[in-house]
C-alpha atoms as a PDB file:
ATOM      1  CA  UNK A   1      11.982 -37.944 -18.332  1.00  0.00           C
ATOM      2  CA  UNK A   2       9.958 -38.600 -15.256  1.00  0.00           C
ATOM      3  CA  UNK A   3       7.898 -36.167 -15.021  1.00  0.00           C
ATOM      4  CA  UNK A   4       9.366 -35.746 -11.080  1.00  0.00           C
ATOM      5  CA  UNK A   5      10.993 -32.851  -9.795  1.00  0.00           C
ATOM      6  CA  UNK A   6      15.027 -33.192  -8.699  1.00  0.00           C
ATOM      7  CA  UNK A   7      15.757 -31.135  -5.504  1.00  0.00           C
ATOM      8  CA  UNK A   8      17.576 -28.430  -7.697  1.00  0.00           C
ATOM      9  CA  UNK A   9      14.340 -27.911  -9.431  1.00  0.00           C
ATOM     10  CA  UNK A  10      12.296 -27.703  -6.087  1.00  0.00           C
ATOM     11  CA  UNK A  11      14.606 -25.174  -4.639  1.00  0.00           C
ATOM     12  CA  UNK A  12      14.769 -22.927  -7.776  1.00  0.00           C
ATOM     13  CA  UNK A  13      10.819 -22.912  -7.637  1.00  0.00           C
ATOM     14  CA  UNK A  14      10.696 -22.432  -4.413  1.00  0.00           C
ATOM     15  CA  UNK A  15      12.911 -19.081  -4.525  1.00  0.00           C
ATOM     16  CA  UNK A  16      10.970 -18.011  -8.061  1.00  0.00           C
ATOM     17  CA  UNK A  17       7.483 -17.979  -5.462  1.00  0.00           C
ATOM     18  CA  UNK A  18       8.863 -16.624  -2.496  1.00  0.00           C
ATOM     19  CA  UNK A  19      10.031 -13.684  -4.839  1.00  0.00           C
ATOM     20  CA  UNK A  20       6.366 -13.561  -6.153  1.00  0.00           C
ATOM     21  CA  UNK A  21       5.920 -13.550  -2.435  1.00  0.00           C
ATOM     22  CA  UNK A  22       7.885 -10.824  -1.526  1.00  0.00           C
ATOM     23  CA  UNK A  23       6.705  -8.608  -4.307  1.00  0.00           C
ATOM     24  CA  UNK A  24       3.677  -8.936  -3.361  1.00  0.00           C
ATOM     25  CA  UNK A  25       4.311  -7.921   0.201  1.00  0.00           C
ATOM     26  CA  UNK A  26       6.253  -5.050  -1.193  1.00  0.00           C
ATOM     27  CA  UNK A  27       2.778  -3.439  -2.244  1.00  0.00           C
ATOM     28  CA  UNK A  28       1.382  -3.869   0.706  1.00  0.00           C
ATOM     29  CA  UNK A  29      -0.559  -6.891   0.760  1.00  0.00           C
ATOM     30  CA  UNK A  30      -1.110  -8.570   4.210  1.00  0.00           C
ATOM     31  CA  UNK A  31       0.999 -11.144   5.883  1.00  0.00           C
ATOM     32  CA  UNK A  32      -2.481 -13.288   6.118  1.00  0.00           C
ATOM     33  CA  UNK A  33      -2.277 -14.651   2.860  1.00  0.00           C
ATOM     34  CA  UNK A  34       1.399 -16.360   3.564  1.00  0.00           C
ATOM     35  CA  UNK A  35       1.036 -17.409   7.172  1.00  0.00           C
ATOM     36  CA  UNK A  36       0.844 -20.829   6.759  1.00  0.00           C
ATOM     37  CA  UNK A  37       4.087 -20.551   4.151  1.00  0.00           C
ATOM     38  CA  UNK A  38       5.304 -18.045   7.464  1.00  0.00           C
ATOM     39  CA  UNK A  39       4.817 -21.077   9.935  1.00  0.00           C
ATOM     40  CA  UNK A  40       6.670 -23.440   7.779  1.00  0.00           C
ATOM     41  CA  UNK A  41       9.858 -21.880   9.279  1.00  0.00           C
ATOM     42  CA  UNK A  42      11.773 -23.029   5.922  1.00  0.00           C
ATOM     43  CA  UNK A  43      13.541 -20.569   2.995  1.00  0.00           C
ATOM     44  CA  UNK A  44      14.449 -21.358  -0.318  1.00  0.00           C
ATOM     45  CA  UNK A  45      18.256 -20.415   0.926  1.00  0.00           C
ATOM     46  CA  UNK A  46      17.913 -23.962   3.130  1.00  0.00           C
ATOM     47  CA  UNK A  47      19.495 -26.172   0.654  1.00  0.00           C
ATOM     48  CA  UNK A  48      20.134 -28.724   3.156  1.00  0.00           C
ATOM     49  CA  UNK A  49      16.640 -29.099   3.877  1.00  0.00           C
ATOM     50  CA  UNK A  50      14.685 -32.195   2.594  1.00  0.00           C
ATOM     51  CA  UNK A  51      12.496 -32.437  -0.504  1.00  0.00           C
ATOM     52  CA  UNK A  52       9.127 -32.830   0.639  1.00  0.00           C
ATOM     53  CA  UNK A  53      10.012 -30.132   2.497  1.00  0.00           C
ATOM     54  CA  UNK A  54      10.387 -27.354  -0.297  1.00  0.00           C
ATOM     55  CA  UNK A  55       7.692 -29.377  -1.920  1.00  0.00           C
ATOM     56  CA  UNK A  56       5.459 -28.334   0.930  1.00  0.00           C
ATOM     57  CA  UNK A  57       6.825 -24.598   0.992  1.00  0.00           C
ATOM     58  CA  UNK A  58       6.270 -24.481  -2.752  1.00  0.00           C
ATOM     59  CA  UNK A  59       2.507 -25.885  -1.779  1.00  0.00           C
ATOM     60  CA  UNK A  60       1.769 -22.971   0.427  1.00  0.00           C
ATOM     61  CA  UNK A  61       3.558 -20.173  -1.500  1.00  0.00           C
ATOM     62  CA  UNK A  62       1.041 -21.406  -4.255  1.00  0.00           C
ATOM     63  CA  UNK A  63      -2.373 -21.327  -1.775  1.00  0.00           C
ATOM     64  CA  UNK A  64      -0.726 -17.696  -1.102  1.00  0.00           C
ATOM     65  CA  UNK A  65      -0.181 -16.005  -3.659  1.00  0.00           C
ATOM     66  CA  UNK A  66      -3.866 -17.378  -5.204  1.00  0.00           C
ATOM     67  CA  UNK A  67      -5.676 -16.136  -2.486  1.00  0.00           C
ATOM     68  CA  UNK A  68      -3.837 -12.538  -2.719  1.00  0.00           C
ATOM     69  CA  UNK A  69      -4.892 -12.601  -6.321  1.00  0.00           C
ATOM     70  CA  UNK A  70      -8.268 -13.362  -4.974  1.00  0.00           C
ATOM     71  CA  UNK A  71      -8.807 -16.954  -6.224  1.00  0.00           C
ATOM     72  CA  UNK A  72      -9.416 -18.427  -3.132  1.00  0.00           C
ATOM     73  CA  UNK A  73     -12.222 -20.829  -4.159  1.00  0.00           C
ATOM     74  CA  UNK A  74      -9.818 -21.929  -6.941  1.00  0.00           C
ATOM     75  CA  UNK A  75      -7.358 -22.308  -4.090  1.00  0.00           C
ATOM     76  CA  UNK A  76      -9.416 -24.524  -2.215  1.00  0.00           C
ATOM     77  CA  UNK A  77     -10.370 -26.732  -5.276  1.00  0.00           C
ATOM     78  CA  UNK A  78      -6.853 -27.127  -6.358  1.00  0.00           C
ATOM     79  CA  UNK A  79      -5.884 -28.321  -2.462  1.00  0.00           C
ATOM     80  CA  UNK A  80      -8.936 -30.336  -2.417  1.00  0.00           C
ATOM     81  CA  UNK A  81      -7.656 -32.032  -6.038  1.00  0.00           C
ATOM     82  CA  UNK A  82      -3.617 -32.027  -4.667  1.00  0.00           C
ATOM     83  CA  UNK A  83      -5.110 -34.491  -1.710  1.00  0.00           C
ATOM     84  CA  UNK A  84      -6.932 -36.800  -3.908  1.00  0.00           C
ATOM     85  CA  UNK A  85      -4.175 -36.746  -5.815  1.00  0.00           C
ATOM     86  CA  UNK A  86      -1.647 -38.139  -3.314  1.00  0.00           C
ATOM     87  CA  UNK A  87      -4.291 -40.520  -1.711  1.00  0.00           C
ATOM     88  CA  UNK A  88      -4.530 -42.118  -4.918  1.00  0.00           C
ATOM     89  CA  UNK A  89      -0.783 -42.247  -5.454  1.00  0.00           C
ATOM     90  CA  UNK A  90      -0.195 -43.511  -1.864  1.00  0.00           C
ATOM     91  CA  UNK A  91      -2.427 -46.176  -2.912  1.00  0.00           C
ATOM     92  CA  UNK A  92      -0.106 -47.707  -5.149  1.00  0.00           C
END
Protein backbone atom coordinates (compact mmCIF):
# COMPACT_ATOMS: atom_id res chain seq x y z
CA UNK A 1 0.00 0.00 0.00
CA UNK A 2 1.06 3.53 -0.64
CA UNK A 3 0.24 5.18 1.97
CA UNK A 4 -1.71 7.80 -0.71
CA UNK A 5 -5.20 8.50 -0.73
CA UNK A 6 -7.44 7.27 -4.06
CA UNK A 7 -10.13 9.90 -4.95
CA UNK A 8 -12.89 7.55 -3.44
CA UNK A 9 -11.12 7.85 -0.19
CA UNK A 10 -10.79 11.76 -0.45
CA UNK A 11 -14.41 12.18 -1.20
CA UNK A 12 -15.68 9.82 1.59
CA UNK A 13 -13.48 11.98 4.05
CA UNK A 14 -14.43 14.83 2.78
CA UNK A 15 -18.35 14.12 3.36
CA UNK A 16 -17.40 12.33 7.01
CA UNK A 17 -15.96 16.33 7.95
CA UNK A 18 -18.42 18.32 6.35
CA UNK A 19 -20.96 16.21 8.49
CA UNK A 20 -18.72 17.03 11.57
CA UNK A 21 -19.22 20.39 9.98
CA UNK A 22 -22.69 20.56 9.85
CA UNK A 23 -23.24 19.19 13.29
CA UNK A 24 -21.45 21.50 14.56
CA UNK A 25 -23.33 24.33 12.94
CA UNK A 26 -26.45 22.61 14.07
CA UNK A 27 -25.56 23.79 17.76
CA UNK A 28 -25.01 26.92 16.91
CA UNK A 29 -21.50 27.49 16.38
CA UNK A 30 -20.53 30.41 14.01
CA UNK A 31 -20.00 30.31 10.33
CA UNK A 32 -16.36 31.97 11.20
CA UNK A 33 -14.74 28.91 11.92
CA UNK A 34 -15.60 27.32 8.22
CA UNK A 35 -15.27 30.37 6.03
CA UNK A 36 -12.34 29.58 4.38
CA UNK A 37 -13.89 25.75 3.78
CA UNK A 38 -17.24 28.30 2.78
CA UNK A 39 -15.03 30.15 0.09
CA UNK A 40 -13.76 27.00 -1.38
CA UNK A 41 -17.11 26.86 -3.27
CA UNK A 42 -16.62 22.86 -3.47
CA UNK A 43 -19.00 19.88 -1.70
CA UNK A 44 -18.23 16.50 -1.07
CA UNK A 45 -21.39 15.72 -3.58
CA UNK A 46 -18.80 17.18 -6.53
CA UNK A 47 -17.44 13.93 -7.57
CA UNK A 48 -16.25 15.30 -10.72
CA UNK A 49 -14.12 17.65 -9.07
CA UNK A 50 -10.28 17.10 -8.96
CA UNK A 51 -8.23 15.59 -6.14
CA UNK A 52 -6.23 18.23 -4.79
CA UNK A 53 -9.26 19.76 -4.73
CA UNK A 54 -11.14 17.67 -1.95
CA UNK A 55 -7.67 17.38 -0.58
CA UNK A 56 -7.80 21.10 0.02
CA UNK A 57 -11.58 21.03 1.28
CA UNK A 58 -10.61 18.20 3.59
CA UNK A 59 -7.55 20.74 4.69
CA UNK A 60 -9.90 23.44 5.74
CA UNK A 61 -12.77 21.34 7.19
CA UNK A 62 -9.81 20.13 9.48
CA UNK A 63 -8.43 24.00 10.45
CA UNK A 64 -12.40 24.29 11.16
CA UNK A 65 -13.55 22.13 13.09
CA UNK A 66 -10.06 22.52 15.43
CA UNK A 67 -10.56 25.94 15.93
CA UNK A 68 -14.44 25.37 16.96
CA UNK A 69 -13.07 22.88 19.42
CA UNK A 70 -10.82 25.64 20.46
CA UNK A 71 -7.39 24.29 19.35
CA UNK A 72 -6.48 26.97 17.33
CA UNK A 73 -2.77 27.18 18.25
CA UNK A 74 -2.70 23.42 17.48
CA UNK A 75 -4.36 24.48 14.25
CA UNK A 76 -1.79 26.77 13.33
CA UNK A 77 1.12 24.34 14.21
CA UNK A 78 -0.34 21.55 12.28
CA UNK A 79 -0.71 24.13 9.00
CA UNK A 80 2.62 25.43 9.76
CA UNK A 81 3.97 21.45 9.79
CA UNK A 82 1.41 20.51 6.51
CA UNK A 83 3.63 23.38 4.55
CA UNK A 84 6.95 22.11 5.49
CA UNK A 85 5.72 19.08 4.72
CA UNK A 86 4.91 19.65 1.03
CA UNK A 87 7.99 21.99 0.53
CA UNK A 88 10.04 19.17 1.38
CA UNK A 89 8.12 16.75 -0.82
CA UNK A 90 8.09 19.26 -3.74
CA UNK A 91 11.69 19.11 -3.33
CA UNK A 92 12.04 15.79 -4.57
Amino acid sequence: MSGQFGKEELVHLHLLLFHVKKTFESYGLENEYFSEYNSLNISPVQIFRRKNEHQEAIFKLCMGIMKAMGKEKEAEELCKSLKRLAMVRAMY
